[in-house]
N, C-alpha and C. Protein backbone atom coordinates (compact mmCIF):
# COMPACT_ATOMS: atom_id res chain seq x y z
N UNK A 1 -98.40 -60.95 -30.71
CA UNK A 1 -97.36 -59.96 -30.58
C UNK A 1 -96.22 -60.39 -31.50
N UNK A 2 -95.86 -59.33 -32.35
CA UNK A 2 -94.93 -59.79 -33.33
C UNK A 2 -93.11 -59.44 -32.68
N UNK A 3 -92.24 -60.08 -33.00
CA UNK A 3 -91.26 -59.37 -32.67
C UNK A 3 -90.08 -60.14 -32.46
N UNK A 4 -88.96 -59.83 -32.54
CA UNK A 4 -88.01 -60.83 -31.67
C UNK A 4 -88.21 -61.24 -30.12
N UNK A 5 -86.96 -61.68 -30.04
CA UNK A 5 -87.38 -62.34 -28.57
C UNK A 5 -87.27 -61.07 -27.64
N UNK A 6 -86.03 -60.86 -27.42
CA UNK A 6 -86.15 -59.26 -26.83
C UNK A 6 -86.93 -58.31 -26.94
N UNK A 7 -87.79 -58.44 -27.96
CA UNK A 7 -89.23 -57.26 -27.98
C UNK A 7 -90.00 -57.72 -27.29
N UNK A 8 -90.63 -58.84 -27.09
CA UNK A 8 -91.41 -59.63 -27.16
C UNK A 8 -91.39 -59.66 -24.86
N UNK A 9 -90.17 -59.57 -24.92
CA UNK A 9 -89.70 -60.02 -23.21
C UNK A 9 -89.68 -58.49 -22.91
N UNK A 10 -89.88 -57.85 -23.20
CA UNK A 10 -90.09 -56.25 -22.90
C UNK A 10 -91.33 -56.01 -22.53
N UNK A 11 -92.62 -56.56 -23.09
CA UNK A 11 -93.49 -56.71 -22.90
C UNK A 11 -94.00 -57.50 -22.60
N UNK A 12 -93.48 -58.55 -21.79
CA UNK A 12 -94.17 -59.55 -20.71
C UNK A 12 -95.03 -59.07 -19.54
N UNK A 13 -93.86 -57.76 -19.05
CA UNK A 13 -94.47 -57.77 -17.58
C UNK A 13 -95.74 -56.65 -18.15
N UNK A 14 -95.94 -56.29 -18.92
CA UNK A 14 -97.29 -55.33 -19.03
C UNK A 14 -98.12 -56.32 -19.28
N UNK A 15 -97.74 -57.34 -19.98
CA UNK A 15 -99.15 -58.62 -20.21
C UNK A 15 -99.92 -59.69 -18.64
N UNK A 16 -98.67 -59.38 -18.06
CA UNK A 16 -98.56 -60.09 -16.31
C UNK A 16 -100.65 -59.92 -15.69
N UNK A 17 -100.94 -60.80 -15.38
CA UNK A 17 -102.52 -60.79 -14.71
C UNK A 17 -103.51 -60.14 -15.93
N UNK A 18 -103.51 -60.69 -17.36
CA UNK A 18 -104.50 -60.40 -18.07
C UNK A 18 -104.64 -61.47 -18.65
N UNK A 19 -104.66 -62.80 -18.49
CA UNK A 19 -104.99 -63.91 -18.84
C UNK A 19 -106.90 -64.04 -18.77
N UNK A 20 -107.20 -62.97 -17.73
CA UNK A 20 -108.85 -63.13 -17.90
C UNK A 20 -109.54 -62.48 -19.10
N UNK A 21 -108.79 -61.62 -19.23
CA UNK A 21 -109.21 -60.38 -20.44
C UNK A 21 -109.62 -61.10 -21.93
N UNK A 22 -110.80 -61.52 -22.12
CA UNK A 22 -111.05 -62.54 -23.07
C UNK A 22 -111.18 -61.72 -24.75
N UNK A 23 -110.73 -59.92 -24.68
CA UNK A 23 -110.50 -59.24 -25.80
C UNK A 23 -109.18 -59.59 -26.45
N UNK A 24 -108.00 -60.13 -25.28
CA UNK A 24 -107.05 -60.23 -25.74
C UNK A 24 -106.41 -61.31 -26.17
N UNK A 25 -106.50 -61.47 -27.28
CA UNK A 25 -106.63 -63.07 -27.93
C UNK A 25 -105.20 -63.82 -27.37
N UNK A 26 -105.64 -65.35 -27.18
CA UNK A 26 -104.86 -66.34 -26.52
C UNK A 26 -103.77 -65.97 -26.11
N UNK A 27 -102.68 -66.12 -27.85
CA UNK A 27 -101.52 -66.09 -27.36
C UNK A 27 -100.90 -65.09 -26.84
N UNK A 28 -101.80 -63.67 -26.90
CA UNK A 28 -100.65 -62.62 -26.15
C UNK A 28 -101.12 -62.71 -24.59
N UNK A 29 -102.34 -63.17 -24.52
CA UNK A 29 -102.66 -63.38 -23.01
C UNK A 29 -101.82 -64.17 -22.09
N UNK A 30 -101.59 -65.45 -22.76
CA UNK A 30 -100.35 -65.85 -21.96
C UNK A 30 -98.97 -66.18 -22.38
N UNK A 31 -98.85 -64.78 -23.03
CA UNK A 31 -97.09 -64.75 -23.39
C UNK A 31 -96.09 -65.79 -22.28
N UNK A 32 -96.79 -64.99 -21.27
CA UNK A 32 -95.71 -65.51 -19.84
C UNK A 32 -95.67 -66.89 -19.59
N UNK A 33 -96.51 -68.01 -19.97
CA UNK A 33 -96.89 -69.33 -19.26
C UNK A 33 -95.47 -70.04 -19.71
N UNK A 34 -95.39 -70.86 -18.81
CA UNK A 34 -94.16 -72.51 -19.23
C UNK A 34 -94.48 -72.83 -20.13
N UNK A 35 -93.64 -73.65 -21.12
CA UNK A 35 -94.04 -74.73 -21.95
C UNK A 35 -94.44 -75.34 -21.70
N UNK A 36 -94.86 -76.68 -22.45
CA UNK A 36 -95.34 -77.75 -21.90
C UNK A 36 -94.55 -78.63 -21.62
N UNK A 37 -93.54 -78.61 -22.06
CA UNK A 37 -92.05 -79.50 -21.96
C UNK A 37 -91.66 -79.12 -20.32
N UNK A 38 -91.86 -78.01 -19.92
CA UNK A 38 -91.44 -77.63 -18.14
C UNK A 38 -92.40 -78.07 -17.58
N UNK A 39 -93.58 -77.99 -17.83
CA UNK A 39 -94.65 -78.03 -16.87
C UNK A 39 -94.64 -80.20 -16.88
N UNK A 40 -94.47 -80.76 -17.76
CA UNK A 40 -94.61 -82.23 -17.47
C UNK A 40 -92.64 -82.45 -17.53
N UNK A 41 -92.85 -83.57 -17.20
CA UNK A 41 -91.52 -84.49 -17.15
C UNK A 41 -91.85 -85.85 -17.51
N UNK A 42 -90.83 -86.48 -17.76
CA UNK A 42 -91.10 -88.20 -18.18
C UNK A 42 -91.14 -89.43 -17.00
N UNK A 43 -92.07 -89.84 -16.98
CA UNK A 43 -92.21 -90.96 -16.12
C UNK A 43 -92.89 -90.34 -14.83
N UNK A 44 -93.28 -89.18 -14.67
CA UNK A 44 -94.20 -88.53 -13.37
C UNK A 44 -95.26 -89.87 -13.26
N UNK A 45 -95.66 -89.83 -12.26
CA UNK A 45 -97.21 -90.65 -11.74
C UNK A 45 -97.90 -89.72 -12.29
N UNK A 46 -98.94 -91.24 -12.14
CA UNK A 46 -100.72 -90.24 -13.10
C UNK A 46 -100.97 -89.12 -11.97
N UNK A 47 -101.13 -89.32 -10.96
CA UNK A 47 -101.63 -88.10 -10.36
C UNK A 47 -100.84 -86.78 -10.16
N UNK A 48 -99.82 -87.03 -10.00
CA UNK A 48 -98.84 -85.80 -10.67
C UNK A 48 -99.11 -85.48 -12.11
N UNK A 49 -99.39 -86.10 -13.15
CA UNK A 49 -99.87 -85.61 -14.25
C UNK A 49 -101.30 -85.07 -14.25
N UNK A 50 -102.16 -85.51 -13.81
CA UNK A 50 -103.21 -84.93 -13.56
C UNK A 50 -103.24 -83.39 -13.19
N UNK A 51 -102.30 -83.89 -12.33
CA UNK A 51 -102.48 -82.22 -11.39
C UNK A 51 -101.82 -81.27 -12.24
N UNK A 52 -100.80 -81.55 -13.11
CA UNK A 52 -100.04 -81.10 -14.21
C UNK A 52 -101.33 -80.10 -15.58
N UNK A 53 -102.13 -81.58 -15.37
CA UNK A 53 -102.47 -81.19 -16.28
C UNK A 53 -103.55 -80.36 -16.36
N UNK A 54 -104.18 -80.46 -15.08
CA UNK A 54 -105.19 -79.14 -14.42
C UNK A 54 -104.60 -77.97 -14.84
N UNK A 55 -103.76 -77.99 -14.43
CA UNK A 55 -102.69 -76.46 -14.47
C UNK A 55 -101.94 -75.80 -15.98
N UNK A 56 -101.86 -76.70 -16.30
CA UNK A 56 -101.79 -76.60 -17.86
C UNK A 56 -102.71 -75.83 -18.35
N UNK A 57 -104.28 -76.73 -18.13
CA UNK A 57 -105.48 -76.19 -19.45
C UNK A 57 -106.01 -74.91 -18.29
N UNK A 58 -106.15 -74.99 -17.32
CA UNK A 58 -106.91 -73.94 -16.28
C UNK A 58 -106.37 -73.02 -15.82
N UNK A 59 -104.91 -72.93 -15.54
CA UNK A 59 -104.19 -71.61 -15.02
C UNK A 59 -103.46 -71.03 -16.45
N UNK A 60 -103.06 -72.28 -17.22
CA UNK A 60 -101.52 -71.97 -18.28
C UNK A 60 -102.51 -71.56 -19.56
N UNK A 61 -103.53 -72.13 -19.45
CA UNK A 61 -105.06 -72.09 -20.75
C UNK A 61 -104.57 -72.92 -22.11
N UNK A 62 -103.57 -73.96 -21.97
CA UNK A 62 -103.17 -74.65 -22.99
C UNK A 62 -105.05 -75.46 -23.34
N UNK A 63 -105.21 -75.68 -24.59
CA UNK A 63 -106.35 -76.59 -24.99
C UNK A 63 -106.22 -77.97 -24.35
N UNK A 64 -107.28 -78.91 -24.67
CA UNK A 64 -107.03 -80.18 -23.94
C UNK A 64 -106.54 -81.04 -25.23
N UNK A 65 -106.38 -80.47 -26.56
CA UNK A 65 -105.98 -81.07 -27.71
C UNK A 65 -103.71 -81.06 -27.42
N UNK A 66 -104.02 -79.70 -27.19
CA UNK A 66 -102.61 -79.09 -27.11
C UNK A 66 -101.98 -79.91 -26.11
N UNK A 67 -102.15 -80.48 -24.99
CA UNK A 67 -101.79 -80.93 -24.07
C UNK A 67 -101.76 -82.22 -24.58
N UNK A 68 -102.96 -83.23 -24.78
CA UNK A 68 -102.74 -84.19 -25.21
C UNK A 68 -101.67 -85.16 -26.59
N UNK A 69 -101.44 -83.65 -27.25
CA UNK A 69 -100.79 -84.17 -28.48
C UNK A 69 -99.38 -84.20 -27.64
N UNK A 70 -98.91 -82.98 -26.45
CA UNK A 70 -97.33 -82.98 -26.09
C UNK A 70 -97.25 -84.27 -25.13
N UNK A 71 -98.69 -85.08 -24.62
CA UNK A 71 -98.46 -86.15 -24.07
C UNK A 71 -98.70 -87.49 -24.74
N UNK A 72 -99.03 -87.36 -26.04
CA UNK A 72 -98.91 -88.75 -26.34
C UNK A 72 -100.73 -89.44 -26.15
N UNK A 73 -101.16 -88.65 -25.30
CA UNK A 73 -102.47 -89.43 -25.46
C UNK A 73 -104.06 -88.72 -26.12
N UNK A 74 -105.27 -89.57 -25.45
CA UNK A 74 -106.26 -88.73 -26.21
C UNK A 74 -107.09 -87.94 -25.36
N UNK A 75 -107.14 -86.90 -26.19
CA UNK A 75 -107.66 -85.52 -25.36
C UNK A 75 -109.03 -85.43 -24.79
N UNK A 76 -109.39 -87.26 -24.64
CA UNK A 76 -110.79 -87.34 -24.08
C UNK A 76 -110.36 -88.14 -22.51
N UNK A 77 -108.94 -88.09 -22.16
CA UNK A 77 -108.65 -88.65 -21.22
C UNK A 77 -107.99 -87.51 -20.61
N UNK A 78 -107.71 -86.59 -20.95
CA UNK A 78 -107.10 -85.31 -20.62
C UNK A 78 -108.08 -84.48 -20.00
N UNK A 79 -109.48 -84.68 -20.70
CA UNK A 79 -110.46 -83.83 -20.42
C UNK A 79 -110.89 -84.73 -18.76
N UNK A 80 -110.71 -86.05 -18.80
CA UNK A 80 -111.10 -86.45 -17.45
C UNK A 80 -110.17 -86.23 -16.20
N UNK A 81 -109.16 -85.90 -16.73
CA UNK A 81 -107.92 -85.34 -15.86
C UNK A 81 -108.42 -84.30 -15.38
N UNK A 82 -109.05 -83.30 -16.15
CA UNK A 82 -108.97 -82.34 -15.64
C UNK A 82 -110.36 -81.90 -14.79
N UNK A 83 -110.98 -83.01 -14.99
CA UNK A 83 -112.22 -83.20 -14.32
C UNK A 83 -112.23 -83.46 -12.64
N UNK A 84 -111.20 -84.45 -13.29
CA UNK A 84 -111.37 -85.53 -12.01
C UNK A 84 -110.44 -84.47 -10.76
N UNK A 85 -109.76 -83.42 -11.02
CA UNK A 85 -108.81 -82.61 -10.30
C UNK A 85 -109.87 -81.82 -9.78
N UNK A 86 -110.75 -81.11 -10.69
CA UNK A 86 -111.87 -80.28 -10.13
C UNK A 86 -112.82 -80.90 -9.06
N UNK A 87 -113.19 -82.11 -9.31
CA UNK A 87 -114.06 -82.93 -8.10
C UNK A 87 -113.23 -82.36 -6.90
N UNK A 88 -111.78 -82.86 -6.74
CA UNK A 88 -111.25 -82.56 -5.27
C UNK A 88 -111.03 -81.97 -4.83
């Protein structure tokens, strides 16, 4: 979606519950999600990051690359994060 910010926030709430709609490519699907800068904080526990980070790649649909680069680590430990959240 091209536009300023005010165009762009005009059409949030019509984008609202189409994050499944896999015609509608990524980024307009989840215009609405947090950053990644809101969704983590500095110094959280691993399992607060974990759970962070479930929510990130599975509800927010950030990649496990995308996540890992805003945390500093490797996106093969991210991928077990988000594993290890699904087991429980």
């Amino acid at each position: 979606m091209l536009g300023e910010e005010g165009f762009i926030d005009k059409f949030k709430e019509h984008l609202f519950d189409k994050e499944k709609i896999q015609e509608i490519p990524r980024a307009q699907r989840y215009v609405r999600r947090p950053g990644l800068s809101e969704l983590f904080s500095k110094g959280e526990k691993a399992a607060k990051r974990n759970s962070n980070v479930y929510a990130a790649h599975v509800k927010y649909g950030y990649t496990l690359k995308e996540i890992a680069d805003h945390l500093g680590i490797h996106y093969t430990t991210v991928s077990k994060a988000v594993k290890g959240s699904e087991e429980k």
